[in-house]
Protein backbone atom coordinates (compact mmCIF):
# COMPACT_ATOMS: atom_id res chain seq x y z
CA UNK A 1 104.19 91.41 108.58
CA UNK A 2 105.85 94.10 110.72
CA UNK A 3 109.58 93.65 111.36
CA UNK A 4 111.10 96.77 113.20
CA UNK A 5 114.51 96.71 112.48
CA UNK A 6 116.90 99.46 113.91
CA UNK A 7 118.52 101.18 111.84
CA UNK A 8 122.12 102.79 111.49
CA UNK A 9 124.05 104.86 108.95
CA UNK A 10 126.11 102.21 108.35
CA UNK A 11 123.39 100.24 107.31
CA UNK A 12 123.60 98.66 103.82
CA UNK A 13 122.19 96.20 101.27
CA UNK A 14 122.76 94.61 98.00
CA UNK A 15 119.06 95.18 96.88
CA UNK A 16 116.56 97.45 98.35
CA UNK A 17 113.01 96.84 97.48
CA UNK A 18 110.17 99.82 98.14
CA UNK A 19 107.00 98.22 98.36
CA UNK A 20 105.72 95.29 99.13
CA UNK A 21 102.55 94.84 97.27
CA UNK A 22 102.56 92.12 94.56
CA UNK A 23 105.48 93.39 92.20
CA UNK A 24 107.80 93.67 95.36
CA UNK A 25 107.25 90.65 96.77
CA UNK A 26 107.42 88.66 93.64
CA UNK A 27 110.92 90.20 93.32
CA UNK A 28 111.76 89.40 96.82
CA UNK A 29 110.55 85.94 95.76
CA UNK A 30 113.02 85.55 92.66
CA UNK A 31 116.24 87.15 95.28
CA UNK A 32 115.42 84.90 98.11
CA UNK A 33 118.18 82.61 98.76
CA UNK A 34 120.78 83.72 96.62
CA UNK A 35 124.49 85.68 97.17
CA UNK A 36 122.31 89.19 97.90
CA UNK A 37 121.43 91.06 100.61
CA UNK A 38 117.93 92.08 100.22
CA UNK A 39 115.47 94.77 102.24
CA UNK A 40 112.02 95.40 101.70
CA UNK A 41 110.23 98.56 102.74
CA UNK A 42 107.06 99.78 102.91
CA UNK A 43 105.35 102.97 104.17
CA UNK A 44 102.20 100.74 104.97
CA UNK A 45 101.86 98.96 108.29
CA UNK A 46 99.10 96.69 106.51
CA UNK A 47 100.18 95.07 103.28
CA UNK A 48 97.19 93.92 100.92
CA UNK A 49 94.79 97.53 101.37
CA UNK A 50 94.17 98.69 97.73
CA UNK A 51 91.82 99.61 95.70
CA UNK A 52 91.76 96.79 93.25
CA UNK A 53 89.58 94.06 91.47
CA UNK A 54 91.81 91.98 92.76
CA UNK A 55 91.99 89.90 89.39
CA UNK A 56 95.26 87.75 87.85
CA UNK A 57 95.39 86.93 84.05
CA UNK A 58 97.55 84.31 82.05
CA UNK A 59 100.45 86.75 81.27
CA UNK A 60 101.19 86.03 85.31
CA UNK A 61 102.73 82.64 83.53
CA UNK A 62 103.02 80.60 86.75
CA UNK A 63 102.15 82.78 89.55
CA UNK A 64 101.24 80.28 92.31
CA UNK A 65 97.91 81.33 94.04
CA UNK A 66 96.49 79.22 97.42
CA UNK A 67 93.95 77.33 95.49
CA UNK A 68 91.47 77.63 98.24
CA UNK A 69 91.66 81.39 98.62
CA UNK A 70 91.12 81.97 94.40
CA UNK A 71 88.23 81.62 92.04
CA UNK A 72 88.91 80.47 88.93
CA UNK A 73 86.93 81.90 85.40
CA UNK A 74 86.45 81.47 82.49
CA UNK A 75 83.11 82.61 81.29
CA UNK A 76 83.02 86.56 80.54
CA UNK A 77 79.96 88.66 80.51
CA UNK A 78 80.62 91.81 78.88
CA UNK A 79 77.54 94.32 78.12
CA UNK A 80 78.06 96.80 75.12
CA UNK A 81 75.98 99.42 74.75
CA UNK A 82 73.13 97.35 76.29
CA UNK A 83 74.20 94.32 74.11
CA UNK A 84 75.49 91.19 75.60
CA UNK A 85 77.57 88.89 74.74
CA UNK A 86 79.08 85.58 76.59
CA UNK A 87 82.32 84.40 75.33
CA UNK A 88 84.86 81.54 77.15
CA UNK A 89 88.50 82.23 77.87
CA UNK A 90 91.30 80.13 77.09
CA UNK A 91 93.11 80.96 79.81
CA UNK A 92 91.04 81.81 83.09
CA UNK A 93 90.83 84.82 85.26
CA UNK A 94 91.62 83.88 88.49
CA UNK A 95 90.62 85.96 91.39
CA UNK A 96 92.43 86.85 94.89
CA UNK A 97 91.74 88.91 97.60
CA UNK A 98 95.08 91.83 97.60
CA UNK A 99 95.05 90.89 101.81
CA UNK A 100 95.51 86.73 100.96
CA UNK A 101 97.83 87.23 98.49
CA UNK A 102 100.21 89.77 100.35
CA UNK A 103 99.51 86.77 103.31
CA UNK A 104 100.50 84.19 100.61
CA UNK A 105 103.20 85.89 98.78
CA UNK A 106 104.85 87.04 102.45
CA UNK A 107 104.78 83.11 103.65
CA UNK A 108 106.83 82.10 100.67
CA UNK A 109 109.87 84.59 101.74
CA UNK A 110 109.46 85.47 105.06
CA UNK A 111 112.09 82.57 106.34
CA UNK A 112 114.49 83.74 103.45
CA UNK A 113 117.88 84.11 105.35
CA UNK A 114 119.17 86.95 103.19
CA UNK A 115 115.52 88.58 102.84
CA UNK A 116 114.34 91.22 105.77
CA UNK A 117 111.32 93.73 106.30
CA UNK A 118 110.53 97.10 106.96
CA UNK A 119 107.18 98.43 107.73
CA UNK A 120 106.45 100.94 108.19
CA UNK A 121 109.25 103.08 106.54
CA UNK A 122 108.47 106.74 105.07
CA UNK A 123 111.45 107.13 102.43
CA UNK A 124 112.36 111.33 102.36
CA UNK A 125 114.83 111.27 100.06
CA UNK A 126 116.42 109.35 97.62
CA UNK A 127 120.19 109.67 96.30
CA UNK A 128 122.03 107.41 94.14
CA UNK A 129 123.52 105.03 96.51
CA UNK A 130 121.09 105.55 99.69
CA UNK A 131 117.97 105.87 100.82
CA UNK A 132 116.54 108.86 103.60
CA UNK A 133 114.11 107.77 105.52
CA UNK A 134 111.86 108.13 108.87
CA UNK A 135 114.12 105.20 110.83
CA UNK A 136 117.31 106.19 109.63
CA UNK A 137 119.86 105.67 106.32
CA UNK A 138 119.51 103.07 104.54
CA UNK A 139 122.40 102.27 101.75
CA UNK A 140 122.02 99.84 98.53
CA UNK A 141 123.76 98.72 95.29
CA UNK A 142 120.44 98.06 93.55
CA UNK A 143 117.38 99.48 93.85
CA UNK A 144 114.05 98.59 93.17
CA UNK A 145 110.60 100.28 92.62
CA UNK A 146 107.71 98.87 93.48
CA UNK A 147 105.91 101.73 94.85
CA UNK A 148 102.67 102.01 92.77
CA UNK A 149 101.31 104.54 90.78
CA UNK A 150 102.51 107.58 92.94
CA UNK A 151 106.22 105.76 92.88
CA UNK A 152 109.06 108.20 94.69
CA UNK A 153 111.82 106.09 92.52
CA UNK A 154 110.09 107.40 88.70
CA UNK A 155 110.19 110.96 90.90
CA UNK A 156 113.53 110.60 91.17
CA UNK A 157 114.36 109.16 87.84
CA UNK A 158 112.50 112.59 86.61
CA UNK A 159 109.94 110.14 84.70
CA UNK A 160 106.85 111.57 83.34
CA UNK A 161 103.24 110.21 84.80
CA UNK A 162 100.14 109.96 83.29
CA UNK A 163 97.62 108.87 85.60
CA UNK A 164 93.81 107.09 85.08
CA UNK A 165 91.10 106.28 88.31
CA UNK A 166 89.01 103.88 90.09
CA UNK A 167 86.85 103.50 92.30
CA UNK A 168 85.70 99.92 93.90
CA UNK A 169 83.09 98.87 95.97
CA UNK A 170 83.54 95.21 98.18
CA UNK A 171 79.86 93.96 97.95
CA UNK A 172 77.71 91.06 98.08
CA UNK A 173 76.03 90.88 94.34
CA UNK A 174 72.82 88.63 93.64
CA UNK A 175 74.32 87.32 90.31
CA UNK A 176 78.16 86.45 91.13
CA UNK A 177 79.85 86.65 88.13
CA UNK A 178 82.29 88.04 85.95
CA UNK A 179 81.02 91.06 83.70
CA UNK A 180 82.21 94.11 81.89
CA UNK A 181 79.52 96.93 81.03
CA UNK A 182 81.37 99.20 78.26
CA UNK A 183 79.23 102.01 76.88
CA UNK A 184 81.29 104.76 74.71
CA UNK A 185 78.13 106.52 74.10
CA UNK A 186 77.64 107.87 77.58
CA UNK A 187 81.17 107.12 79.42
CA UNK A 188 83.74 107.07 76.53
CA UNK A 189 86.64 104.91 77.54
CA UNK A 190 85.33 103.92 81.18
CA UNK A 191 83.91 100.64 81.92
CA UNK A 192 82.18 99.42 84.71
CA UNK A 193 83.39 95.94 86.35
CA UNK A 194 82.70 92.82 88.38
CA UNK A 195 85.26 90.86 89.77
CA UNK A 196 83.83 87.54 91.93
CA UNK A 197 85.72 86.27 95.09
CA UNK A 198 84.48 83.98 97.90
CA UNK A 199 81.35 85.51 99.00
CA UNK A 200 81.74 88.74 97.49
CA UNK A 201 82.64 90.39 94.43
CA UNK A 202 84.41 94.04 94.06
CA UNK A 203 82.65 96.36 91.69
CA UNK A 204 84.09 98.84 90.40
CA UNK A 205 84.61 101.28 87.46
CA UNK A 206 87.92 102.60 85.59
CA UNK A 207 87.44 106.04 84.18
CA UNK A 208 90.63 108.65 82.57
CA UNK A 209 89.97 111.94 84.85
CA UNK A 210 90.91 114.18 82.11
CA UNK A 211 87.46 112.57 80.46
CA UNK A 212 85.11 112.54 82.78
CA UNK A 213 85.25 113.81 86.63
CA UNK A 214 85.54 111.89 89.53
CA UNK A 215 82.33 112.89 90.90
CA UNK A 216 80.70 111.41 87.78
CA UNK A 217 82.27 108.13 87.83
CA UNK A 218 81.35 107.35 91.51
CA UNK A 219 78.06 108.64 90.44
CA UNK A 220 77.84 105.72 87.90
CA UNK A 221 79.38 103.23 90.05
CA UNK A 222 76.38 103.96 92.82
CA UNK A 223 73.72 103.97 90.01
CA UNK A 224 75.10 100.68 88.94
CA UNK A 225 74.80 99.09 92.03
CA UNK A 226 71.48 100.37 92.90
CA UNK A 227 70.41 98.96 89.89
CA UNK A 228 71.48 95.81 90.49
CA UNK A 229 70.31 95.50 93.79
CA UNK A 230 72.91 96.38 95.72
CA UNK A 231 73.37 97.55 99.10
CA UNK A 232 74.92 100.52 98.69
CA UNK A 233 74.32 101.96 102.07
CA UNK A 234 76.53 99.52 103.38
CA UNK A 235 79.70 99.80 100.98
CA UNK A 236 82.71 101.07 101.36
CA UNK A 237 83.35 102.56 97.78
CA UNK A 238 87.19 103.28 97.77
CA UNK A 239 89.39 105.20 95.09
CA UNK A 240 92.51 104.99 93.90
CA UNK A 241 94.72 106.01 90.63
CA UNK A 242 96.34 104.08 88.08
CA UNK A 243 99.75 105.32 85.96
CA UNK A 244 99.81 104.55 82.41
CA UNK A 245 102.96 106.02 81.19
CA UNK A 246 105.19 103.71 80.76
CA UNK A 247 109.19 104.38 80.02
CA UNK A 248 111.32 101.42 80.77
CA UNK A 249 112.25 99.07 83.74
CA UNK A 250 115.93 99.86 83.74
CA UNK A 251 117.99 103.26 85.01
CA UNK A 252 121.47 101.90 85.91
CA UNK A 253 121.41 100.83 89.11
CA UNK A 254 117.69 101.51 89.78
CA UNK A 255 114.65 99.16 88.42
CA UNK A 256 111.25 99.74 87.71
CA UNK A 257 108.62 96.72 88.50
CA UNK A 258 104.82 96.70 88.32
């Protein structure tokens, strides 16, 4: 999913997308094929390495998933102050590794005639009609962010964050299911999750920083999984942040998605 393209000052597109994790792509998606010139960029070489449960819900509408690289759910498990209770969805969670589904999502556009790729791109500035990056200049009518919670386009656009955490753990679990463990009383509004895929599940919790530190929210994650049997010596437990202030999708010629 590398494409080194050489780049000019003269270069220019209709629509430049940066980031190509599921919000970019998906936009790539609904552009591919039509009257636009489209770029995606991404400072990653790897597309798919986050931090994430890795979990899809109903308001997706008709997101396509591989079916034989998903789970499908629809029994919950949550635990509520050491009270459990086992309800069925409606509409199932459906499960994805982040790596497949860049894979999957890439597969769908990558033979897109007006659709290219650029990883991996460090953008240094941005000004209203261009782009200054590591390779060179790149020049747009549109574009798009897709850059995650950190995003270099709401920088620009002077929008305010407000961030929460994670941290998640990729680790074989002796019960594989689906489960929430909420307990105000001792973590407030974090909650501790499981998230099943094919021979694994990612456990994680999701904690607000200005609540409780990170130190104590990885502690409870560990405890967690020691208590369930978990090896723990063996995980990987990786972090990563979350905005939650949201203030539109739309800034003239620039876009917000994600």
């Amino acid at each position: 999913m590398t494409y080194n393209l050489r780049l000019t000052t003269t270069d220019s597109y209709d629509v430049v997308i940066i980031g190509a994790g599921p919000a970019g792509l998906s936009c790539a998606k609904t552009l591919a094929g039509c009257q636009f010139s489209v770029l995606v960029i991404d400072r990653s070489r790897q597309q798919g390495v986050k931090a994430c449960g890795g979990g899809i819900t109903h308001l997706a509408g008709d997101f396509a998933l591989p079916e034989d690289k998903m789970q499908v759910f629809r029994i919950q498990t949550v635990f509520l102050n050491w009270m459990k209770f086992t309800f069925r969805l409606v509409h199932p969670l459906k499960t994805i590794s982040r790596k497949e589904l860049a894979e999957f999502q890439f597969s769908e556009i990558k033979n897109a005639p007006n659709i290219k790729f650029l990883y991996p791109v460090k953008v240094l500035k941005i000004q209203q009609n261009h782009l200054e990056t590591d390779q060179g200049i790149i020049h747009f009518t549109w574009l798009v962010g897709a850059d995650g919670a950190t995003s270099q386009v709401r920088k620009y656009l002077n929008l305010p964050f407000k961030f929460r955490a994670g941290y998640v753990a990729e680790i074989e679990l002796p019960k594989h299911k689906f489960f929430w463990y909420v307990n105000p009383r001792r973590l407030g509004s974090a909650y501790v999750w499981s998230f099943p895929h094919k021979g694994y599940s990612n456990v994680g919790i999701y904690y607000n920083p200005e609540a409780i530190s990170p130190a104590f929210a990885k502690a409870m994650l560990t405890g967690f999984l020691i208590k369930n049997d978990c090896d723990v010596k063996n995980a990987m437990i990786r972090g990563g942040v979350v905005n939650c202030h949201f203030s539109g999708c739309e800034f003239g010629n620039v876009f917000l998605v994600g």
